[in-house]
N, C-alpha and C. Protein backbone atom coordinates (compact mmCIF):
# COMPACT_ATOMS: atom_id res chain seq x y z
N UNK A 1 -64.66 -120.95 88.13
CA UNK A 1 -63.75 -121.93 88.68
C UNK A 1 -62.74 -121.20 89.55
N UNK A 2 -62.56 -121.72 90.75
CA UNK A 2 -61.68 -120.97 92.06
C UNK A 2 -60.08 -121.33 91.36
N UNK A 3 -59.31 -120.80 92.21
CA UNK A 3 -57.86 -120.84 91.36
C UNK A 3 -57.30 -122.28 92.05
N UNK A 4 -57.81 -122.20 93.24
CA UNK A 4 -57.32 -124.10 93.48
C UNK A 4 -57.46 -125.09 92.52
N UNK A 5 -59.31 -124.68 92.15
CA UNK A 5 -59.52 -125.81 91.40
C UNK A 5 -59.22 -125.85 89.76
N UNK A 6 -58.68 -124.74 89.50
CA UNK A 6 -58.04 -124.84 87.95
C UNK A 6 -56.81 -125.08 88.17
N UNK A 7 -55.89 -125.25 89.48
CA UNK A 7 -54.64 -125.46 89.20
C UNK A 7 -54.74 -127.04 89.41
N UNK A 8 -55.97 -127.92 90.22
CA UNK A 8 -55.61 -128.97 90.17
C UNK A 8 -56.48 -129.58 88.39
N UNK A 9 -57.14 -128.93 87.94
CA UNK A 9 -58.04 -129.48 86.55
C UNK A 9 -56.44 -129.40 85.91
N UNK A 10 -55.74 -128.67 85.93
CA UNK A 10 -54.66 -128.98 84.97
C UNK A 10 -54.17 -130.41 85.10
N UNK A 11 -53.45 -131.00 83.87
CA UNK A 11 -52.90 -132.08 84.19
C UNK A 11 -51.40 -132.35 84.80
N UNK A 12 -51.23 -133.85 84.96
CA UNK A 12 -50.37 -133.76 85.76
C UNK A 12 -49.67 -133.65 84.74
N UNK A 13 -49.50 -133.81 83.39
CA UNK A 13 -48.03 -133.70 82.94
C UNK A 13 -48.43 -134.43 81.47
N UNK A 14 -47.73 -134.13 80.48
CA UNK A 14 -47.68 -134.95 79.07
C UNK A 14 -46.48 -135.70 79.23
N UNK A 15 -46.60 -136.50 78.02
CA UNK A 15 -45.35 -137.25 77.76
C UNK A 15 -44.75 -136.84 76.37
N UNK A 16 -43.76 -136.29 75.87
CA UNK A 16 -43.76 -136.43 74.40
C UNK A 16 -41.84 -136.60 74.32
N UNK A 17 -42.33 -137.68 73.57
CA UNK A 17 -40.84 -138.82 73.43
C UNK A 17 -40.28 -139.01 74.37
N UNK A 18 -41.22 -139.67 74.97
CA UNK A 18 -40.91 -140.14 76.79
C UNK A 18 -40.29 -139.47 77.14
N UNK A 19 -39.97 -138.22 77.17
CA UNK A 19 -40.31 -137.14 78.22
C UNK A 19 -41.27 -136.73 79.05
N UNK A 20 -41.11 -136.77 79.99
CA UNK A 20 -41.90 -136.20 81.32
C UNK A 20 -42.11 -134.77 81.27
N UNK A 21 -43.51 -133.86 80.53
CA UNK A 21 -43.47 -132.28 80.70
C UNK A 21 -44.14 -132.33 81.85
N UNK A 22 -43.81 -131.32 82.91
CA UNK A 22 -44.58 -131.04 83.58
C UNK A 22 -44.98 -129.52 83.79
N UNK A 23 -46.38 -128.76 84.03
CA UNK A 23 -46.57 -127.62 83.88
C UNK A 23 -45.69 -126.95 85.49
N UNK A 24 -45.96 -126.08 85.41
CA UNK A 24 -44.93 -125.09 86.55
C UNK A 24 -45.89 -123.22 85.75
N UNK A 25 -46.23 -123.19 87.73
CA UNK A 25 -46.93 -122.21 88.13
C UNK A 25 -46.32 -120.87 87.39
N UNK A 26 -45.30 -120.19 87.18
CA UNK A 26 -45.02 -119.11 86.35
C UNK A 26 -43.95 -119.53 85.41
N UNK A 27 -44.00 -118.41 84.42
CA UNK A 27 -42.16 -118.81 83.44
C UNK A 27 -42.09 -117.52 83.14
N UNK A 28 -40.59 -117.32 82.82
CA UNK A 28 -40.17 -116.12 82.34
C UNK A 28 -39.60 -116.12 81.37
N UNK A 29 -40.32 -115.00 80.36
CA UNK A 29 -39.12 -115.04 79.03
C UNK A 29 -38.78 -113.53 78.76
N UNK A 30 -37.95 -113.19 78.29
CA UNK A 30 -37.29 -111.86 78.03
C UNK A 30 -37.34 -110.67 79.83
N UNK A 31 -37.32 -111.43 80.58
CA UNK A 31 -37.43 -111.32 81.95
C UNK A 31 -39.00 -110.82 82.77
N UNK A 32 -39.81 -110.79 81.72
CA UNK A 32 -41.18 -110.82 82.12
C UNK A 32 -41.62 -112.15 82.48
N UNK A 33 -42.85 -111.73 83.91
CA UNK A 33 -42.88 -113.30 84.10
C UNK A 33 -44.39 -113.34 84.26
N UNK A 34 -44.71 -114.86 83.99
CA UNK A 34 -46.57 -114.89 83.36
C UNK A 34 -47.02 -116.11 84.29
N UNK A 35 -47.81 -115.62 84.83
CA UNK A 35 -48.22 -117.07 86.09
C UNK A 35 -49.05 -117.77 84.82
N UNK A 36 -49.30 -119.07 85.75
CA UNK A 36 -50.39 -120.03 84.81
C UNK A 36 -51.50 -119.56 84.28
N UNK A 37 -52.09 -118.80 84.91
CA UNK A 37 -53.51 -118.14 85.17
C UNK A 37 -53.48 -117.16 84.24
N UNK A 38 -52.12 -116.85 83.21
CA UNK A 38 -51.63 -115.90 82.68
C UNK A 38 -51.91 -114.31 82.94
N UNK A 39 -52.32 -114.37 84.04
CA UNK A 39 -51.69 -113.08 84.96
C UNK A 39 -50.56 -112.73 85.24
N UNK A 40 -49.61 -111.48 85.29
CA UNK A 40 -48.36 -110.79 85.87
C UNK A 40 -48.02 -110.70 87.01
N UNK A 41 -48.92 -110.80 87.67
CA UNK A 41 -48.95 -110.76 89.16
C UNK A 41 -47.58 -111.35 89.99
N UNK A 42 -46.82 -112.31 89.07
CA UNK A 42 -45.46 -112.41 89.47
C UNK A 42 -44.36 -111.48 89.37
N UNK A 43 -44.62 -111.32 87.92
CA UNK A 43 -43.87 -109.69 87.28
C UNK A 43 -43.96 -108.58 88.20
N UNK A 44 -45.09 -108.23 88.34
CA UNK A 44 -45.20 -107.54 88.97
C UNK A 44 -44.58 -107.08 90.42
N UNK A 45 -44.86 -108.19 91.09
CA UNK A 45 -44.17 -108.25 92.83
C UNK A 45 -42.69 -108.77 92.69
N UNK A 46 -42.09 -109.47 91.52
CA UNK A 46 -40.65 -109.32 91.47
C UNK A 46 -40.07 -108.21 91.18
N UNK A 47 -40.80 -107.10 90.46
CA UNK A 47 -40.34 -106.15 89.49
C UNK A 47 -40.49 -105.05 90.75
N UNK A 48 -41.69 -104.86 91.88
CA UNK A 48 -41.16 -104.23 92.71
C UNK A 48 -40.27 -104.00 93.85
N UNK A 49 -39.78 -105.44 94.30
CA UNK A 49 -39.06 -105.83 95.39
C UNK A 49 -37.64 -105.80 94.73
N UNK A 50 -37.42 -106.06 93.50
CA UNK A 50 -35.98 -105.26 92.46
C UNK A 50 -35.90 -103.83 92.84
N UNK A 51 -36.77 -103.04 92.72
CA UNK A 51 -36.74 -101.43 92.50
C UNK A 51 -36.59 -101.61 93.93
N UNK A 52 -36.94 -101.93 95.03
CA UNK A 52 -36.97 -101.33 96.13
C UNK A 52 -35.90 -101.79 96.54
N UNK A 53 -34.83 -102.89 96.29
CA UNK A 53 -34.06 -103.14 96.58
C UNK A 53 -32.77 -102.24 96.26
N UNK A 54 -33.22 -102.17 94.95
CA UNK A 54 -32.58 -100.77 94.33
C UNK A 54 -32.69 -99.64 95.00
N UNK A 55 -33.68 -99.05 95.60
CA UNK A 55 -33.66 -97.68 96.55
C UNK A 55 -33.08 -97.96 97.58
N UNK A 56 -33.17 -99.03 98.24
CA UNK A 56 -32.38 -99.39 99.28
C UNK A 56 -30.54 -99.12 99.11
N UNK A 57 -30.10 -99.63 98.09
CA UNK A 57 -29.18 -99.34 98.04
C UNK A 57 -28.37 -97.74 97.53
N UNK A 58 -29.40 -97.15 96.59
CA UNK A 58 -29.32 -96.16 96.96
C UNK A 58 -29.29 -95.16 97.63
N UNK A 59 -29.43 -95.27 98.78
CA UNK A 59 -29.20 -94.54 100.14
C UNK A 59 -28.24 -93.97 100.52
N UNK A 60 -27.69 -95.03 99.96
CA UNK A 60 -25.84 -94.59 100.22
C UNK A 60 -25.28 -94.33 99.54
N UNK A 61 -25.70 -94.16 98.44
CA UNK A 61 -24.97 -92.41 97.59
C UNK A 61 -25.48 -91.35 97.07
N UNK A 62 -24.90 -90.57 96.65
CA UNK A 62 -26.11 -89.14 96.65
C UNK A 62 -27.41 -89.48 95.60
N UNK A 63 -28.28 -88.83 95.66
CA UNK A 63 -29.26 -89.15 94.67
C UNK A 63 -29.40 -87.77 94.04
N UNK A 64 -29.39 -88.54 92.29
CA UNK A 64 -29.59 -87.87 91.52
C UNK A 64 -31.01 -88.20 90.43
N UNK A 65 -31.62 -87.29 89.54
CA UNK A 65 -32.48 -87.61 89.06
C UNK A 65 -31.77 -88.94 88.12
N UNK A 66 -30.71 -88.92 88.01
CA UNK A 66 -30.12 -89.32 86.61
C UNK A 66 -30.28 -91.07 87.34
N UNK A 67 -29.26 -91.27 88.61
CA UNK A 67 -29.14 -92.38 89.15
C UNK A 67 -30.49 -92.74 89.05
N UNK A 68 -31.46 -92.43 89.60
CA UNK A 68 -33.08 -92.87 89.70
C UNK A 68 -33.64 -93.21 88.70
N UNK A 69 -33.20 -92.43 87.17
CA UNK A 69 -33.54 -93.32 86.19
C UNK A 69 -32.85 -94.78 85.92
N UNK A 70 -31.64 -94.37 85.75
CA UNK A 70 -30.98 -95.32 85.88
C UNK A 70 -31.51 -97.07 86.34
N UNK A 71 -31.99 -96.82 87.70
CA UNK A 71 -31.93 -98.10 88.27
C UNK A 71 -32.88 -98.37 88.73
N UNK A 72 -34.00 -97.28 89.17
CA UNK A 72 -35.60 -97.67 89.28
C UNK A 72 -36.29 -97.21 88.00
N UNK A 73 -36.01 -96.24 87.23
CA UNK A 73 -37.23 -96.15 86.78
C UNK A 73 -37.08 -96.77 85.04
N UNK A 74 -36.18 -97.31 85.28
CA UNK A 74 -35.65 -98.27 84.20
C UNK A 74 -36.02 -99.82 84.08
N UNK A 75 -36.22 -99.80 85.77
CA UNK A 75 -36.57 -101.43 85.64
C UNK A 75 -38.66 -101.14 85.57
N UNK A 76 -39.11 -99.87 85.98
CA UNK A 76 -40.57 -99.82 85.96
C UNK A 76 -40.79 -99.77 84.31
N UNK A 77 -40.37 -99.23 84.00
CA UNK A 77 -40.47 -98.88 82.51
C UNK A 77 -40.67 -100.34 81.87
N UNK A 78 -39.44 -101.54 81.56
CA UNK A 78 -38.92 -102.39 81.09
C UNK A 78 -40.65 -103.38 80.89
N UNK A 79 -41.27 -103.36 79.84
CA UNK A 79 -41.85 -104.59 79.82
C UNK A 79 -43.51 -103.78 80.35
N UNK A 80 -43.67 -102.76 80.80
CA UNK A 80 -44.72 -102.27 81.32
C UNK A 80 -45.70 -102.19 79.94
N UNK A 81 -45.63 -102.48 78.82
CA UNK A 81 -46.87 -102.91 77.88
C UNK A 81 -47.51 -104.22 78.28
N UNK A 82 -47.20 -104.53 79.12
CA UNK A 82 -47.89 -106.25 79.12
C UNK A 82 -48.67 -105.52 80.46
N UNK A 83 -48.39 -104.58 81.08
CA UNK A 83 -48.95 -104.44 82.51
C UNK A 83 -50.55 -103.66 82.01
N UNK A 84 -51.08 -103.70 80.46
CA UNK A 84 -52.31 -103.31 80.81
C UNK A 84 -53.43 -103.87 80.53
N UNK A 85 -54.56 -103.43 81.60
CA UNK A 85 -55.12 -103.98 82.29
C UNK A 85 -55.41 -105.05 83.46
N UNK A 86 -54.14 -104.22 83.89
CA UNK A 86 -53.94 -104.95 85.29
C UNK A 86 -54.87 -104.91 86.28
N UNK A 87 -55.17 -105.49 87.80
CA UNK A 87 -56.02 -104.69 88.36
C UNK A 87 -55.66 -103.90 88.92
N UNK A 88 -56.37 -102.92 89.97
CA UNK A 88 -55.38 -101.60 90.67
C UNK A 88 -54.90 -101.81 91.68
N UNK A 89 -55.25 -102.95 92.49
CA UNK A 89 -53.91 -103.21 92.99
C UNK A 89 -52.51 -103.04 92.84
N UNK A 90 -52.58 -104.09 91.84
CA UNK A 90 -51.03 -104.37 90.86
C UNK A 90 -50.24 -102.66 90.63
N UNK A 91 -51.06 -101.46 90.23
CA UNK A 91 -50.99 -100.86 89.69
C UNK A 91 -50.52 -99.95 90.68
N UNK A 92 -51.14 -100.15 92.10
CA UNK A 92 -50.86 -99.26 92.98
C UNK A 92 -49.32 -99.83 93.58
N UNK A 93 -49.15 -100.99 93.53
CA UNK A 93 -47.61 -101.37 93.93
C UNK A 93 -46.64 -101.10 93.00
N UNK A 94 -47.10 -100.61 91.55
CA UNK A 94 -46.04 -99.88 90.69
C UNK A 94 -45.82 -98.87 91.35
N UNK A 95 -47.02 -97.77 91.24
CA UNK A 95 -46.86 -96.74 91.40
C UNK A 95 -46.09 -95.96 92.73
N UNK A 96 -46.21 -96.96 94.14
CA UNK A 96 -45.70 -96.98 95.13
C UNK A 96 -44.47 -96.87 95.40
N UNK A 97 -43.29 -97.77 93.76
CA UNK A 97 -42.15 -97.70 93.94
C UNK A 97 -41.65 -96.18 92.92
N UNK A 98 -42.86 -95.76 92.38
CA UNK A 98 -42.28 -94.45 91.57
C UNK A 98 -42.49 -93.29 92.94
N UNK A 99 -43.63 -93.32 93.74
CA UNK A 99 -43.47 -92.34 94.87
C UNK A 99 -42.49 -92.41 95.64
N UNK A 100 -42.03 -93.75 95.80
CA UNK A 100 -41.03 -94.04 97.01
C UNK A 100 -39.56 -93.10 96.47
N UNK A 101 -39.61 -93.42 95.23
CA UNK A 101 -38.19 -92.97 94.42
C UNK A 101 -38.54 -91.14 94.19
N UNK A 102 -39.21 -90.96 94.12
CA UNK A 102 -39.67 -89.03 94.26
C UNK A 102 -39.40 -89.02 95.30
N UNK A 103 -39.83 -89.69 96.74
CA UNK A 103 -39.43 -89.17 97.97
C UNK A 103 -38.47 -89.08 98.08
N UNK A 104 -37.23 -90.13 97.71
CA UNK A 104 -36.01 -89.95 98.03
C UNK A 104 -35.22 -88.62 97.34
N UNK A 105 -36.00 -88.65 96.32
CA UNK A 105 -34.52 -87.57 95.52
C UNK A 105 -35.28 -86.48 95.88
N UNK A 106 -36.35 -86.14 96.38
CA UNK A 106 -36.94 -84.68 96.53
C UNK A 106 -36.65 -84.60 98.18
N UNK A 107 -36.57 -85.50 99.09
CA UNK A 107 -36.24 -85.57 100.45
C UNK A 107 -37.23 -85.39 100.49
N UNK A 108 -38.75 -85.69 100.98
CA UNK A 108 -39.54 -85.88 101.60
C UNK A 108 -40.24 -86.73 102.32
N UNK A 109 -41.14 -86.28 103.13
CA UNK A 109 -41.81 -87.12 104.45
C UNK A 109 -43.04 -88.12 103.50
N UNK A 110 -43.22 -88.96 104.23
CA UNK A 110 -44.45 -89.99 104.07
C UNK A 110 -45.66 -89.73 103.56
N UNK A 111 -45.62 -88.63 104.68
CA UNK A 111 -47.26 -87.45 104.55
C UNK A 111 -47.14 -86.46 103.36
N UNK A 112 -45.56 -86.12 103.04
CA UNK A 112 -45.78 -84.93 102.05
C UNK A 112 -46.36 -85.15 100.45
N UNK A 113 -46.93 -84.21 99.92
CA UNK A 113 -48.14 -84.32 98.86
C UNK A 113 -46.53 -84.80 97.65
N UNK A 114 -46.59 -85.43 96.54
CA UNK A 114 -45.52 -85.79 95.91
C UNK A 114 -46.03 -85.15 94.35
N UNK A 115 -47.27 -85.06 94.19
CA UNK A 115 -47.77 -84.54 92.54
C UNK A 115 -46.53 -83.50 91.85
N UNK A 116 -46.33 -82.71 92.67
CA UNK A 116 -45.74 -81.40 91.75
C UNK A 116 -44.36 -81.74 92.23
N UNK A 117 -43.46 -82.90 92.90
CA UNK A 117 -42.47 -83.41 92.20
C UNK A 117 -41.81 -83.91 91.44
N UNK A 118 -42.99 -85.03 90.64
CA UNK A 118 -43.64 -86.14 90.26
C UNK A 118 -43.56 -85.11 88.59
N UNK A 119 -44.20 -83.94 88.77
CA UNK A 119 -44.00 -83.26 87.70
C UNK A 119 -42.51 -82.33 87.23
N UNK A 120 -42.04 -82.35 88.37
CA UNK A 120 -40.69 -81.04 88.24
C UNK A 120 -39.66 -82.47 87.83
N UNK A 121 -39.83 -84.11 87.95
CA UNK A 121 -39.28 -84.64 87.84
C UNK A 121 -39.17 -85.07 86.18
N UNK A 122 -40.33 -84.52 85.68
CA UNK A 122 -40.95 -84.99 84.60
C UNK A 122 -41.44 -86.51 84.38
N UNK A 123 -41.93 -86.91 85.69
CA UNK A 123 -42.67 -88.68 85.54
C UNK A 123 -43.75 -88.15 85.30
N UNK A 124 -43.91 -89.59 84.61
CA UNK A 124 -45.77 -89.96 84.47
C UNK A 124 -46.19 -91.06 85.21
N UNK A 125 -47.61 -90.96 86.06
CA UNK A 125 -47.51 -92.08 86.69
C UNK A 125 -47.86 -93.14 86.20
N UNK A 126 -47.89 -94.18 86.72
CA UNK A 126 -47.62 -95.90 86.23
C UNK A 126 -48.77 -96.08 85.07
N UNK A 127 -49.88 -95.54 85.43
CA UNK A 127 -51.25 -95.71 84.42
C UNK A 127 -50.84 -94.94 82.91
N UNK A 128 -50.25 -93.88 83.09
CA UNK A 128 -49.72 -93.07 82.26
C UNK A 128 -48.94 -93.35 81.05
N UNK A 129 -47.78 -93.51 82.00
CA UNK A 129 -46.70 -94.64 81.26
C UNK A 129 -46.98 -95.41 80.33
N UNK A 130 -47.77 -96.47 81.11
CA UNK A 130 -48.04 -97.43 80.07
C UNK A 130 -49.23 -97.15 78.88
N UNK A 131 -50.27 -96.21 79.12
CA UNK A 131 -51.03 -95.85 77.97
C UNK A 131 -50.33 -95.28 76.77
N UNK A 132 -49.15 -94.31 77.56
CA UNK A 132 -48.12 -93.30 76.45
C UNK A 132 -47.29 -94.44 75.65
N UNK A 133 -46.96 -95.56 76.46
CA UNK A 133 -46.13 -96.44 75.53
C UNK A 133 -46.66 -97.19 74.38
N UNK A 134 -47.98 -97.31 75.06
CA UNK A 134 -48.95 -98.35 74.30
C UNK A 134 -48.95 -97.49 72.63
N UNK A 135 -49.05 -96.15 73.10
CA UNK A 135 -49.78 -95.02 72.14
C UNK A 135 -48.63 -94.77 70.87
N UNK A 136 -47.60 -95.00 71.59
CA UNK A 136 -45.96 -94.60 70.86
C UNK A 136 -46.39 -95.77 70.20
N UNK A 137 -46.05 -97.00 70.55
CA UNK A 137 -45.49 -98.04 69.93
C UNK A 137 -46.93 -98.47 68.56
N UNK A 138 -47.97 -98.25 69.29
CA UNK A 138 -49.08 -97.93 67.92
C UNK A 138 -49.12 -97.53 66.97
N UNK A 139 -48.50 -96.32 67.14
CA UNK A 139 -48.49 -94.73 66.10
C UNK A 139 -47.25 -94.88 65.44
N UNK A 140 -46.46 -95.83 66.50
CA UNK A 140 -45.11 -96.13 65.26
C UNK A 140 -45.29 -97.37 64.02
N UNK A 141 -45.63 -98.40 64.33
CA UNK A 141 -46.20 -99.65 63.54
C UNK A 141 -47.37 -98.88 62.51
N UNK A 142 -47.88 -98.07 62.89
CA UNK A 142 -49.27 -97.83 61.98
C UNK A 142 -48.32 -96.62 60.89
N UNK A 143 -47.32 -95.86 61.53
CA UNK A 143 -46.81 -94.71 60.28
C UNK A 143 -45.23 -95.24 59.80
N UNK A 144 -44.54 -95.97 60.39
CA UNK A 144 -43.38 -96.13 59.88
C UNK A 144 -43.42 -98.01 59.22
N UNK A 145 -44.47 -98.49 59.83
CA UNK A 145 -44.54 -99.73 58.97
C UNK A 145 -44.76 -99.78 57.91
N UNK A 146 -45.25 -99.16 56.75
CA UNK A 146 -45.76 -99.41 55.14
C UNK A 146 -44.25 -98.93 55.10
N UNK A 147 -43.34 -97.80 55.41
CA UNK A 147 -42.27 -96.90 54.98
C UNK A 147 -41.67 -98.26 54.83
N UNK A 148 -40.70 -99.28 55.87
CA UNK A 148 -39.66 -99.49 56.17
C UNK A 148 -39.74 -101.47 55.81
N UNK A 149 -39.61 -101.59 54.39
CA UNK A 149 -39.36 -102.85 54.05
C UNK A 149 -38.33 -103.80 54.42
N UNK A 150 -37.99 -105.25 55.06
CA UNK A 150 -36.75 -105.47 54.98
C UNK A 150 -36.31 -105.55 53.46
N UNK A 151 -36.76 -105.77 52.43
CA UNK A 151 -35.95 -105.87 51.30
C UNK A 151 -35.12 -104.64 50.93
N UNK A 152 -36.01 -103.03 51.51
CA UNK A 152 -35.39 -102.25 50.94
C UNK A 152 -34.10 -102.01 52.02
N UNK A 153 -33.54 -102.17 52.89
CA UNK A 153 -32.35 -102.32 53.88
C UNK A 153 -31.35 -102.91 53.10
N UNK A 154 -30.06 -101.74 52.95
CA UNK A 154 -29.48 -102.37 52.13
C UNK A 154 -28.24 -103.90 52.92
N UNK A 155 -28.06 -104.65 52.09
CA UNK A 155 -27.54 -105.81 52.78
C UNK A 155 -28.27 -106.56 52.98
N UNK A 156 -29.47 -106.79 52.94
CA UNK A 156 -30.58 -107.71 52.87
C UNK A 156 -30.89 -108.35 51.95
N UNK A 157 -31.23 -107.01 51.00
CA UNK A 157 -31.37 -107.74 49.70
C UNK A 157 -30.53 -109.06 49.11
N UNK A 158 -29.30 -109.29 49.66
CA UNK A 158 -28.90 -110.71 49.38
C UNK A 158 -29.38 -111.83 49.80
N UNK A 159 -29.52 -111.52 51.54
CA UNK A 159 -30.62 -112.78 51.48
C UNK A 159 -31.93 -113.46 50.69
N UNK A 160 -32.01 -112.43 50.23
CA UNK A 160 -34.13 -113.00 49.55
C UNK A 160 -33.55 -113.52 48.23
């Protein structure tokens, strides 16, 4: 089914307690955003035109590794577990705003090779990232989950 024709198979709308719902092409919650099609592909192209807006304004003051975390590589980071299995597209317009942000703080040209900044910076690139996060947040649920009861937290125990 083409994406025209699943956006018109949707319906026009429920009613519940004569309310009028009507569906709407993306939503955002915790500032990630999920088209209908439940693809990122919104997330995504908002989340880079933020960062670049962000380098943009960084221009005009000195750049530091620190600022660059700060304000790009903070917003790439944010939410990048939902980004896998994206296609590589998507993946290459992440990664585009992590080169763009090496160029700036290393001062380099368009053409210049960025890998062994990329490393002196200590990034990982976008594919990276998100496997390492995936891997953390795994290895944490699988070894600190049996440990960490809410009952045993103290102050809790009053609620139960």
């Amino acid at each position: 089914m083409s994406r025209r024709n699943a956006t018109s198979a949707v319906c026009d709308g429920s009613v519940i307690d004569s309310v009028p719902i009507t569906p709407v092409p993306c939503v955002r919650d915790l500032s990630i955003y999920v088209d209908s099609d439940l693809s990122v592909r919104t997330h995504v192209q908002r989340m880079v035109s933020s960062c670049f807006a962000a380098l943009r304004q960084l221009r005009q003051i000195p750049q530091t590794p620190a600022t660059f975390q700060m304000l790009v590589h903070s917003r790439l980071d944010y939410g990048n577990h939902v980004l896998v299995g994206i296609p590589a597209y998507l993946m290459r317009r992440n990664q585009s705003v992590l080169n763009a942000a090496t160029r700036m703080i290393c001062h380099f040209g368009r053409s210049d090779y960025i890998t062994d900044a990329l490393i002196s910076l200590h990034c990982l690139r976008v594919p990276e990232c998100i496997q390492y996060k995936i891997a953390v947040r795994t290895l944490t649920n699988a070894v600190m989950g049996p440990l960490i009861r809410v009952a045993d937290v103290p102050g809790r125990q009053v609620l139960l």
